[in-house]
C-alpha atoms as a PDB file:
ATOM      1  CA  UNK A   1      -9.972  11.067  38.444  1.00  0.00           C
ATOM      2  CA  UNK A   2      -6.526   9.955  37.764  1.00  0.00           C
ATOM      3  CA  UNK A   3      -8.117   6.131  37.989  1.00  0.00           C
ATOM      4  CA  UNK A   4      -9.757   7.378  34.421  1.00  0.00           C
ATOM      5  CA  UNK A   5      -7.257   9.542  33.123  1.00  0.00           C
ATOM      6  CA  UNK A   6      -4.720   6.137  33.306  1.00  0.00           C
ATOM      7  CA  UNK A   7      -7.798   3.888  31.686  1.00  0.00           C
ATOM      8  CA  UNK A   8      -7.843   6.946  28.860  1.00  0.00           C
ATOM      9  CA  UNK A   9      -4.250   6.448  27.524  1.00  0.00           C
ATOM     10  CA  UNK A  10      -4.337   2.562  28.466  1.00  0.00           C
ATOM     11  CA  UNK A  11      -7.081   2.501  25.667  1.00  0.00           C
ATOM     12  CA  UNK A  12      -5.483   4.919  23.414  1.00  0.00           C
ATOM     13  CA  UNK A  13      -2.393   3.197  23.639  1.00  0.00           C
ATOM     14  CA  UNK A  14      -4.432   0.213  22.650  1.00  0.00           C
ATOM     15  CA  UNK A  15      -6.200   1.561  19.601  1.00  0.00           C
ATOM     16  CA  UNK A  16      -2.677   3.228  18.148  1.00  0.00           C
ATOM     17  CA  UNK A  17      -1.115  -0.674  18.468  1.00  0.00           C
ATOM     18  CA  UNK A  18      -4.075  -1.966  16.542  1.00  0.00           C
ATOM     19  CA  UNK A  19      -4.313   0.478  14.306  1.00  0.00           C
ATOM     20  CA  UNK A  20      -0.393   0.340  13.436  1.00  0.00           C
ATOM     21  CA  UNK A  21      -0.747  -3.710  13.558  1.00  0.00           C
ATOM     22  CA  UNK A  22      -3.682  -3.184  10.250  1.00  0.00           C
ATOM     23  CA  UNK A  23      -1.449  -0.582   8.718  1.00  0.00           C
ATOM     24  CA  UNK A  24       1.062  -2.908   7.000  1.00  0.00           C
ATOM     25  CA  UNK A  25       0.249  -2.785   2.550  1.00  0.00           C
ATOM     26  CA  UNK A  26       2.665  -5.209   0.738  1.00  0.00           C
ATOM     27  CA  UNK A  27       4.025  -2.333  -2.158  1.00  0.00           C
ATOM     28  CA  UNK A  28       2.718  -4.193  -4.647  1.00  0.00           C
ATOM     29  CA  UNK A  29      -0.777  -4.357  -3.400  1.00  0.00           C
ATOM     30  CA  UNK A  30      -0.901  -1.145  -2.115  1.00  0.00           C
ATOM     31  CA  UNK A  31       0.275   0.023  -6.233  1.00  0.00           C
ATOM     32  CA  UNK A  32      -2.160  -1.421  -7.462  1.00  0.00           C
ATOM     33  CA  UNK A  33      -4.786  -0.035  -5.432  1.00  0.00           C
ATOM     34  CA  UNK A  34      -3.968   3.329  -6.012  1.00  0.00           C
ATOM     35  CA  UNK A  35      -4.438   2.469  -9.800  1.00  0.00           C
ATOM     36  CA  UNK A  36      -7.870   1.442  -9.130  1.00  0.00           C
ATOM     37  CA  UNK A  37      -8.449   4.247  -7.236  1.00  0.00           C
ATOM     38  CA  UNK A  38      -7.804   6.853  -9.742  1.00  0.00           C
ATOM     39  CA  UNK A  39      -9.420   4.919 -12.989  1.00  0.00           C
ATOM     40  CA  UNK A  40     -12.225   7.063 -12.439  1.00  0.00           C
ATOM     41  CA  UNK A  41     -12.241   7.850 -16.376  1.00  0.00           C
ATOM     42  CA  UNK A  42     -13.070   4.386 -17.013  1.00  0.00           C
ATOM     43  CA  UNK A  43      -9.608   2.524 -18.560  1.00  0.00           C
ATOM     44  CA  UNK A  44     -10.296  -1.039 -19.570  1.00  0.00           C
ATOM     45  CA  UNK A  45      -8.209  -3.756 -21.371  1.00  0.00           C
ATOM     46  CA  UNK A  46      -9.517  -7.030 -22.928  1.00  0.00           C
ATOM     47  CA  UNK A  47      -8.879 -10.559 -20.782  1.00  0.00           C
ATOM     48  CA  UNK A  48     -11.412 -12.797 -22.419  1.00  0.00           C
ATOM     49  CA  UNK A  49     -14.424 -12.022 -21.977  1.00  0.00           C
ATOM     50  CA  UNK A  50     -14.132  -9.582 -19.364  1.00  0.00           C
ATOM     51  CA  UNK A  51     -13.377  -5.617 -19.505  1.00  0.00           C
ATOM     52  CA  UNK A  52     -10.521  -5.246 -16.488  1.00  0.00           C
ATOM     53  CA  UNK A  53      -9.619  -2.376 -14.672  1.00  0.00           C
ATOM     54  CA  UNK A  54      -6.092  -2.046 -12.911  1.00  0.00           C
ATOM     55  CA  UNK A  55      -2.990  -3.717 -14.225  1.00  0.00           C
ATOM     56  CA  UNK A  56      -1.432  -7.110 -14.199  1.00  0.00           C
ATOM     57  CA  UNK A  57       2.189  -5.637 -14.480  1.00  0.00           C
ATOM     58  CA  UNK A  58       3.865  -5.211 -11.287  1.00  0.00           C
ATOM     59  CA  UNK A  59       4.533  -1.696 -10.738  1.00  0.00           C
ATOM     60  CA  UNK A  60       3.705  -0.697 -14.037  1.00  0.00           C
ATOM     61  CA  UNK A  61       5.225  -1.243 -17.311  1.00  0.00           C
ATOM     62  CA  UNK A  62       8.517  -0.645 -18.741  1.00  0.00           C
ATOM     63  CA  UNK A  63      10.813  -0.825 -15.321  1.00  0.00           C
ATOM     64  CA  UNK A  64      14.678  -0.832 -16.146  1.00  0.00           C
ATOM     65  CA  UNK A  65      16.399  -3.822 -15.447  1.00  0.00           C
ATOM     66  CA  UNK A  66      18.111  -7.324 -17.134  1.00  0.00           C
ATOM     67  CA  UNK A  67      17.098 -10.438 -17.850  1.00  0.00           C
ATOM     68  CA  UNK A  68      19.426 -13.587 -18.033  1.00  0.00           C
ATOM     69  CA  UNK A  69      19.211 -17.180 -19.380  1.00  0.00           C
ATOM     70  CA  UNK A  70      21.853 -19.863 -19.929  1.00  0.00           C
ATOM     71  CA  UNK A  71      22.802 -18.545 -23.483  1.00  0.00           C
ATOM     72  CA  UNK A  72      21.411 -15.502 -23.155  1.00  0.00           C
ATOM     73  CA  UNK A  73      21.053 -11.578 -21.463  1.00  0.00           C
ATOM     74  CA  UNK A  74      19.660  -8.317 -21.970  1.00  0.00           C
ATOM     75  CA  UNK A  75      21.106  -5.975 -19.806  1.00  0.00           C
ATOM     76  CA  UNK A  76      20.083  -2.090 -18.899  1.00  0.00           C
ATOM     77  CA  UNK A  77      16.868  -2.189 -20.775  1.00  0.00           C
ATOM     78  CA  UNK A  78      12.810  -2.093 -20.003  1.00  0.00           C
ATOM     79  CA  UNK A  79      10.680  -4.604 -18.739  1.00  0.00           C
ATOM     80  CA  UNK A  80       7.275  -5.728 -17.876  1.00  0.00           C
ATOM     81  CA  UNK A  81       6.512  -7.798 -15.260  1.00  0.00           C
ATOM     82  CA  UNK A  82       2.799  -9.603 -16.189  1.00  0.00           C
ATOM     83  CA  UNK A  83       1.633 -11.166 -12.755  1.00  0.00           C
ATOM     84  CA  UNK A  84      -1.288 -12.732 -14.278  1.00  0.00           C
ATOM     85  CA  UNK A  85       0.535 -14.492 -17.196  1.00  0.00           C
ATOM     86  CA  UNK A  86       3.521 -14.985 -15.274  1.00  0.00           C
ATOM     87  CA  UNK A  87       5.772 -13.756 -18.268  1.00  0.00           C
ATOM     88  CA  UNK A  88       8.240 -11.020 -18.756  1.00  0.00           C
ATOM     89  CA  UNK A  89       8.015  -8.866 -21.489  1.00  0.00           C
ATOM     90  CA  UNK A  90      11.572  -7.649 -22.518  1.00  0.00           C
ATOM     91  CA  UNK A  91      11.983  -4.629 -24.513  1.00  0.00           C
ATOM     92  CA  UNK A  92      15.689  -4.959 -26.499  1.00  0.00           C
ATOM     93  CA  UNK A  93      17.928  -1.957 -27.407  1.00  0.00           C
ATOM     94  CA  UNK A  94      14.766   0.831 -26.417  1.00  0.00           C
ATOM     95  CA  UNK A  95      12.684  -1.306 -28.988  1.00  0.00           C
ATOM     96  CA  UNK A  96       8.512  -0.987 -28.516  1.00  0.00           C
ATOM     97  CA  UNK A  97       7.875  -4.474 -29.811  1.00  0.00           C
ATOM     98  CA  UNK A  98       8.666  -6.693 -26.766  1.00  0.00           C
ATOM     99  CA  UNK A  99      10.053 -10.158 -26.725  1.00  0.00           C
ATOM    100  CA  UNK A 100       7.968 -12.492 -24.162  1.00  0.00           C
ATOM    101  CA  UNK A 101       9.572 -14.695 -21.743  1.00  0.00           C
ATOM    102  CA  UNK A 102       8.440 -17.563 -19.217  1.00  0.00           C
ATOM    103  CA  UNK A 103       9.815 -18.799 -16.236  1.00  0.00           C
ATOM    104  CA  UNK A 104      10.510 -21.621 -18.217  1.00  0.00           C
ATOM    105  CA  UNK A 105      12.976 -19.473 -20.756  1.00  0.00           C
ATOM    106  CA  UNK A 106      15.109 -17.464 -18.051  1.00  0.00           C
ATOM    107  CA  UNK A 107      16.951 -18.242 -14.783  1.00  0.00           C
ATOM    108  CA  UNK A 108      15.923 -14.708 -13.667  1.00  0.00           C
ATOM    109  CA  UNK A 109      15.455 -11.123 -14.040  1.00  0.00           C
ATOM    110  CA  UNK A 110      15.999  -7.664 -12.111  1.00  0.00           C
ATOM    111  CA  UNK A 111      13.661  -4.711 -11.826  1.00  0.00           C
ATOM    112  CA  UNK A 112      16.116  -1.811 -10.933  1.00  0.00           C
ATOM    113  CA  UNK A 113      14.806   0.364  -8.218  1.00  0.00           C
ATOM    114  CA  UNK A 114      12.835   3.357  -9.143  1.00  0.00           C
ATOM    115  CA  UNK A 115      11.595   7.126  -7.334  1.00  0.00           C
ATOM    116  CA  UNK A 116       8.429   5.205  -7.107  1.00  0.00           C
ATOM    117  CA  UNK A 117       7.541   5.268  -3.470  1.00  0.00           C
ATOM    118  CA  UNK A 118       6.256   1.475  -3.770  1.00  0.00           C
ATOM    119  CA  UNK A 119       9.606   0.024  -5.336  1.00  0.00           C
ATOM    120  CA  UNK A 120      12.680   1.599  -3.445  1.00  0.00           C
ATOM    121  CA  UNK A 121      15.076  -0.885  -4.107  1.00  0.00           C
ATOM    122  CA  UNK A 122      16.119  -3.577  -6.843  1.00  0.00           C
ATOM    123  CA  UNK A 123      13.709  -6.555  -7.273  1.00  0.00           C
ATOM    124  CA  UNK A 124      15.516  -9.841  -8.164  1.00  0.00           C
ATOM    125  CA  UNK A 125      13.404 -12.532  -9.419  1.00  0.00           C
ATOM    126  CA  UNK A 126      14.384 -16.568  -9.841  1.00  0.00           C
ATOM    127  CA  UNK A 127      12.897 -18.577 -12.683  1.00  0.00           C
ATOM    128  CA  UNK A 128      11.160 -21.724  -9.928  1.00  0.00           C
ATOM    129  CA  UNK A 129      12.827 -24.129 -11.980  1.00  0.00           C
ATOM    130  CA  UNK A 130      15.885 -23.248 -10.603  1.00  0.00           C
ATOM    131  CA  UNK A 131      14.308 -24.892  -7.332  1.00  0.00           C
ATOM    132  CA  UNK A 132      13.387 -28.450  -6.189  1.00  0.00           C
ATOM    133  CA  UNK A 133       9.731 -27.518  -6.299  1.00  0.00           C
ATOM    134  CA  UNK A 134       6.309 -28.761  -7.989  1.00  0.00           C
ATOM    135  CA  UNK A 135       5.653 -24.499  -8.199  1.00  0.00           C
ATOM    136  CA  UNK A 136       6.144 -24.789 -12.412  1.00  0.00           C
ATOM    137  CA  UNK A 137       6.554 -21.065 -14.204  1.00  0.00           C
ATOM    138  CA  UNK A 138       6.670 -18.802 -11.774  1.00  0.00           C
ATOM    139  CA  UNK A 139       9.234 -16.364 -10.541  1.00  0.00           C
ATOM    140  CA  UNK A 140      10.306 -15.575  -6.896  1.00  0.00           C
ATOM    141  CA  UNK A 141      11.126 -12.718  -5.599  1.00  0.00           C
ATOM    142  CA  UNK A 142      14.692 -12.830  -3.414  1.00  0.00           C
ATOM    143  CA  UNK A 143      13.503 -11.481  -0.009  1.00  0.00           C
ATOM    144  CA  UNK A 144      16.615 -12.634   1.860  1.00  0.00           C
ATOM    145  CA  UNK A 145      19.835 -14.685   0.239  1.00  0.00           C
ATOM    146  CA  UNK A 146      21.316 -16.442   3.719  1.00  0.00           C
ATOM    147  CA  UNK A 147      24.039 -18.949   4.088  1.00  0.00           C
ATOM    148  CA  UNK A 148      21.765 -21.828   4.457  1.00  0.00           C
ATOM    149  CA  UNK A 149      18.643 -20.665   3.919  1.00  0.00           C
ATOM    150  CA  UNK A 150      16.962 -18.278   2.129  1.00  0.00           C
ATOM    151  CA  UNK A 151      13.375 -16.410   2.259  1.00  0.00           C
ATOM    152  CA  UNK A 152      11.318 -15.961  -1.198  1.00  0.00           C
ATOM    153  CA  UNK A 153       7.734 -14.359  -2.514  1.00  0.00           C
ATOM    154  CA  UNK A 154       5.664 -15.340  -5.392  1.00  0.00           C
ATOM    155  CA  UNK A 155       3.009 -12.899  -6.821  1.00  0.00           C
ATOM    156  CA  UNK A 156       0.559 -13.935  -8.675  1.00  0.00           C
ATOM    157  CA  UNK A 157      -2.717 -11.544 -10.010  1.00  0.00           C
ATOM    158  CA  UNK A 158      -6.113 -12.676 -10.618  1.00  0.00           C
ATOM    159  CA  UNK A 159      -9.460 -11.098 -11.499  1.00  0.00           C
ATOM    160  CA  UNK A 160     -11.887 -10.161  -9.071  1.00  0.00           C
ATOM    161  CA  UNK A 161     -15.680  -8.757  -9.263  1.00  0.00           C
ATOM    162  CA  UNK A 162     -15.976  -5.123  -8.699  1.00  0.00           C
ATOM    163  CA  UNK A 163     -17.412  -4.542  -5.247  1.00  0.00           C
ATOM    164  CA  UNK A 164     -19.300  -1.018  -6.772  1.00  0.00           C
ATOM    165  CA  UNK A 165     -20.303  -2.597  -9.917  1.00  0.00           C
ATOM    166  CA  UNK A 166     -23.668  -4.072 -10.314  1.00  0.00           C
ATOM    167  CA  UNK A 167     -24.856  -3.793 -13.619  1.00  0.00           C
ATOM    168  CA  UNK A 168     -21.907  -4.572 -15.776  1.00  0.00           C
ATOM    169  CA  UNK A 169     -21.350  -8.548 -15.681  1.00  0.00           C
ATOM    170  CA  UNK A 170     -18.551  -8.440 -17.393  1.00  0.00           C
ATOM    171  CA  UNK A 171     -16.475  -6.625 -15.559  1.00  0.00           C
ATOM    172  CA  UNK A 172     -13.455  -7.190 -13.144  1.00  0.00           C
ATOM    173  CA  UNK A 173     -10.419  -5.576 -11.637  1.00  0.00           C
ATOM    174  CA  UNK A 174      -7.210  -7.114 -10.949  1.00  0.00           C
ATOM    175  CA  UNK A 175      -5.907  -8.394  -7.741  1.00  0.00           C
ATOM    176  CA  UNK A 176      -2.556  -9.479  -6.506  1.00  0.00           C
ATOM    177  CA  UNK A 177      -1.967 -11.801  -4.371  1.00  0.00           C
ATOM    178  CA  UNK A 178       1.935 -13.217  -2.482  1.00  0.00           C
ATOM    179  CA  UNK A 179       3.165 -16.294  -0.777  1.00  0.00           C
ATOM    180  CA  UNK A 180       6.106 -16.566   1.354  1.00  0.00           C
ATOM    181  CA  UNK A 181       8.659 -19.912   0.344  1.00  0.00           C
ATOM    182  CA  UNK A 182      11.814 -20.711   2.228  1.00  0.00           C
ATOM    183  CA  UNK A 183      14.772 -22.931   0.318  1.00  0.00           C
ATOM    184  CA  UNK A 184      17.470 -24.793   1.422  1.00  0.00           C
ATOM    185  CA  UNK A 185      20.436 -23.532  -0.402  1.00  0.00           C
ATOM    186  CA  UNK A 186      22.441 -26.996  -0.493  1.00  0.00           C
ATOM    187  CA  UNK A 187      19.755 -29.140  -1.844  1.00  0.00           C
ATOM    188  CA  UNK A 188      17.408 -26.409  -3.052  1.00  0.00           C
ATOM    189  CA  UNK A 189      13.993 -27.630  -1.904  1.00  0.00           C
ATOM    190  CA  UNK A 190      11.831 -24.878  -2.064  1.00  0.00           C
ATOM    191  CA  UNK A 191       9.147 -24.777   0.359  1.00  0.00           C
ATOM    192  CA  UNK A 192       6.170 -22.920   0.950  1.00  0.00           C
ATOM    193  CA  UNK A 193       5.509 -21.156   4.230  1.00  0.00           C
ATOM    194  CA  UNK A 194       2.350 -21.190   6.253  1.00  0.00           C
ATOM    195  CA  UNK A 195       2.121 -17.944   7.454  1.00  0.00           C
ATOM    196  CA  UNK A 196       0.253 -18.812  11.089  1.00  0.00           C
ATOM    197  CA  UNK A 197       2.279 -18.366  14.180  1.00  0.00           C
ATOM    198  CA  UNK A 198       2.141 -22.244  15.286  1.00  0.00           C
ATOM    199  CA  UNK A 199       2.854 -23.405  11.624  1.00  0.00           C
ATOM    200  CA  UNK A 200       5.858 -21.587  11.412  1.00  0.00           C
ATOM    201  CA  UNK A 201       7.136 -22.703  14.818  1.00  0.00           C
ATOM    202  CA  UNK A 202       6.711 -25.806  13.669  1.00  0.00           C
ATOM    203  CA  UNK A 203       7.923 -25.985   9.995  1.00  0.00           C
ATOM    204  CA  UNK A 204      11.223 -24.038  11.902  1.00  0.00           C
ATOM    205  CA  UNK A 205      11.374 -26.107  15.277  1.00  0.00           C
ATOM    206  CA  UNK A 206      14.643 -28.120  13.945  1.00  0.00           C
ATOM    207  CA  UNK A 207      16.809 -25.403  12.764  1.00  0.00           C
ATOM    208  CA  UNK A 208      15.703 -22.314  14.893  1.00  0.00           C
ATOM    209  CA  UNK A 209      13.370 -21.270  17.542  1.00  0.00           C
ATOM    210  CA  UNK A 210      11.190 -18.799  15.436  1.00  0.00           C
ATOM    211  CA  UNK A 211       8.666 -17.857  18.737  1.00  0.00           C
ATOM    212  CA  UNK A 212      10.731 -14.573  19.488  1.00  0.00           C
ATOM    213  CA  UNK A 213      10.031 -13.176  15.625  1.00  0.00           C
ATOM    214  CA  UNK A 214       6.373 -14.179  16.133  1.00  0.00           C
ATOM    215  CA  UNK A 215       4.758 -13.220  19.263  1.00  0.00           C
ATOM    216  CA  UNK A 216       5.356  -9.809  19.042  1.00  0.00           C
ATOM    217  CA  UNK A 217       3.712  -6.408  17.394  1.00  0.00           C
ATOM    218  CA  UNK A 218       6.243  -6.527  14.344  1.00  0.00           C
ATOM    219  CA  UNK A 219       4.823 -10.138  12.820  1.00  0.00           C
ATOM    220  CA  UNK A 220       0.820  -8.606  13.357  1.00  0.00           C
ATOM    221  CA  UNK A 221       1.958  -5.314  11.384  1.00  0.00           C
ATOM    222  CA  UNK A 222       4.647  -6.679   8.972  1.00  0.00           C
ATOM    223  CA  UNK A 223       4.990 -10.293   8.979  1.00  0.00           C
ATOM    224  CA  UNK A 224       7.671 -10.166   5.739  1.00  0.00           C
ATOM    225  CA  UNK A 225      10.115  -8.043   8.286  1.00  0.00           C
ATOM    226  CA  UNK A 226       9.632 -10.227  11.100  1.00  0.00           C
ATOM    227  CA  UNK A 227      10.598 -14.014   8.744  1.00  0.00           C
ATOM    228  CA  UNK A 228      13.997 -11.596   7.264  1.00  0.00           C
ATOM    229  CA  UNK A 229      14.881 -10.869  11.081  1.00  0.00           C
ATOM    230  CA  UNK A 230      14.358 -14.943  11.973  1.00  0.00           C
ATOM    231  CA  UNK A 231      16.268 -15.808   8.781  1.00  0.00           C
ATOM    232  CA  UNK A 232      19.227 -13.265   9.432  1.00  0.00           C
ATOM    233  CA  UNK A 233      19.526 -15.394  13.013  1.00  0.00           C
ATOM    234  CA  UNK A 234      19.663 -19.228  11.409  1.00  0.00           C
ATOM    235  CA  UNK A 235      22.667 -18.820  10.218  1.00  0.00           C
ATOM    236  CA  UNK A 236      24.187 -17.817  13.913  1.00  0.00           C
ATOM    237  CA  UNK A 237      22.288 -20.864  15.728  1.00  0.00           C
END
């Protein structure tokens, strides 16, 4: 009896790990998908040819921050973040006409944090061609500022079909999407990050041993976490 009762939790145990290991959302995904889950009433715009459900703007529109170029900054006012056009849309002085900016205009932007469950803390974004890169107009997101290196995402949105549509052709939802780059802060050579166990031990083998971050529950349930705790440690090796 107690042979089965000791299989019992060794399986529950199991299932709770594996369940906890799936249970990771990035915010921004996991936004958006609660947007698509409550357009039950049907709220389209226009990209194209296609009538799109969800939104492009990372955690909605009109999020208080600043935006700064070389000449240039807006400070304390709203913005939009458009994943899919990779522009900001910067609302001066409480204005509702916006002024659009690329990647290509700013050096980078701030999205201040907000009682949104999904963005609890500042968001500060880099125009890529502050970087060494061939990445052109996008913006990364600061996910750890070290002394030699530092750990960045990129989100980008796309249209998708609608898995419960089938008679509407022309109709799509947004989806976001993130990659992982790491830089070099004295020659700023922005690379992108293969996020595999043995690609990262390799990619890493010459400035730290990464196999302690991966090999454990935290990179299955949260690999983000598990890269900022290997990237606080390079600068101590």
């Amino acid at each position: 009896m107690l042979r089965y009762f000791f299989i019992s939790c060794c399986l529950i145990t199991s299932l709770q790990g594996f369940t906890q290991a799936l249970s990771y959302t990035d915010p921004a995904q996991g936004y958006l998908k609660l947007l698509l889950d409550k357009n039950n009433e049907g709220s389209y715009q226009q990209v194209g040819n296609f009538r799109v459900i969800g939104s492009a703007y990372l955690y909605g529109e009109r999020i208080m921050g600043s935006a700064f170029a070389t000449n240039e900054k807006s400070e304390n006012v709203n913005l939009s973040y458009n994943l899919y056009k990779q522009q900001i849309d910067v609302y001066p002085n409480a204005s509702n006409y916006a002024i659009l900016k690329s990647a290509s205009e700013i050096d980078s932007f701030i999205l201040f944090k907000s009682e949104s469950q999904y963005q609890k803390e500042d968001l500060r974004f880099y125009s890529s061609k502050l970087f060494k890169t061939d990445k052109k107009n996008i913006f990364l997101l600061s996910v750890y500022n070290g002394n030699l290196y530092s750990l960045y995402k990129s989100y980008t949105a796309s249209l998708d079909f609608v898995s419960t549509n089938y008679i509407q052709s022309d109709l799509r939802q947004f989806s976001i999407d993130y990659n992982y780059y790491y830089c070099n802060n004295k020659n700023k050579q922005l690379i992108k990050i293969k996020l595999t166990k043995k690609k990262i031990v390799e990619e890493f083998k010459d400035i730290i041993d990464a196999t302690p971050f991966l090999y454990d529950q935290n990179f299955n349930s949260n690999a983000e976490q598990s890269l900022k705790f290997m990237f606080k440690k390079i600068k101590y090796n």
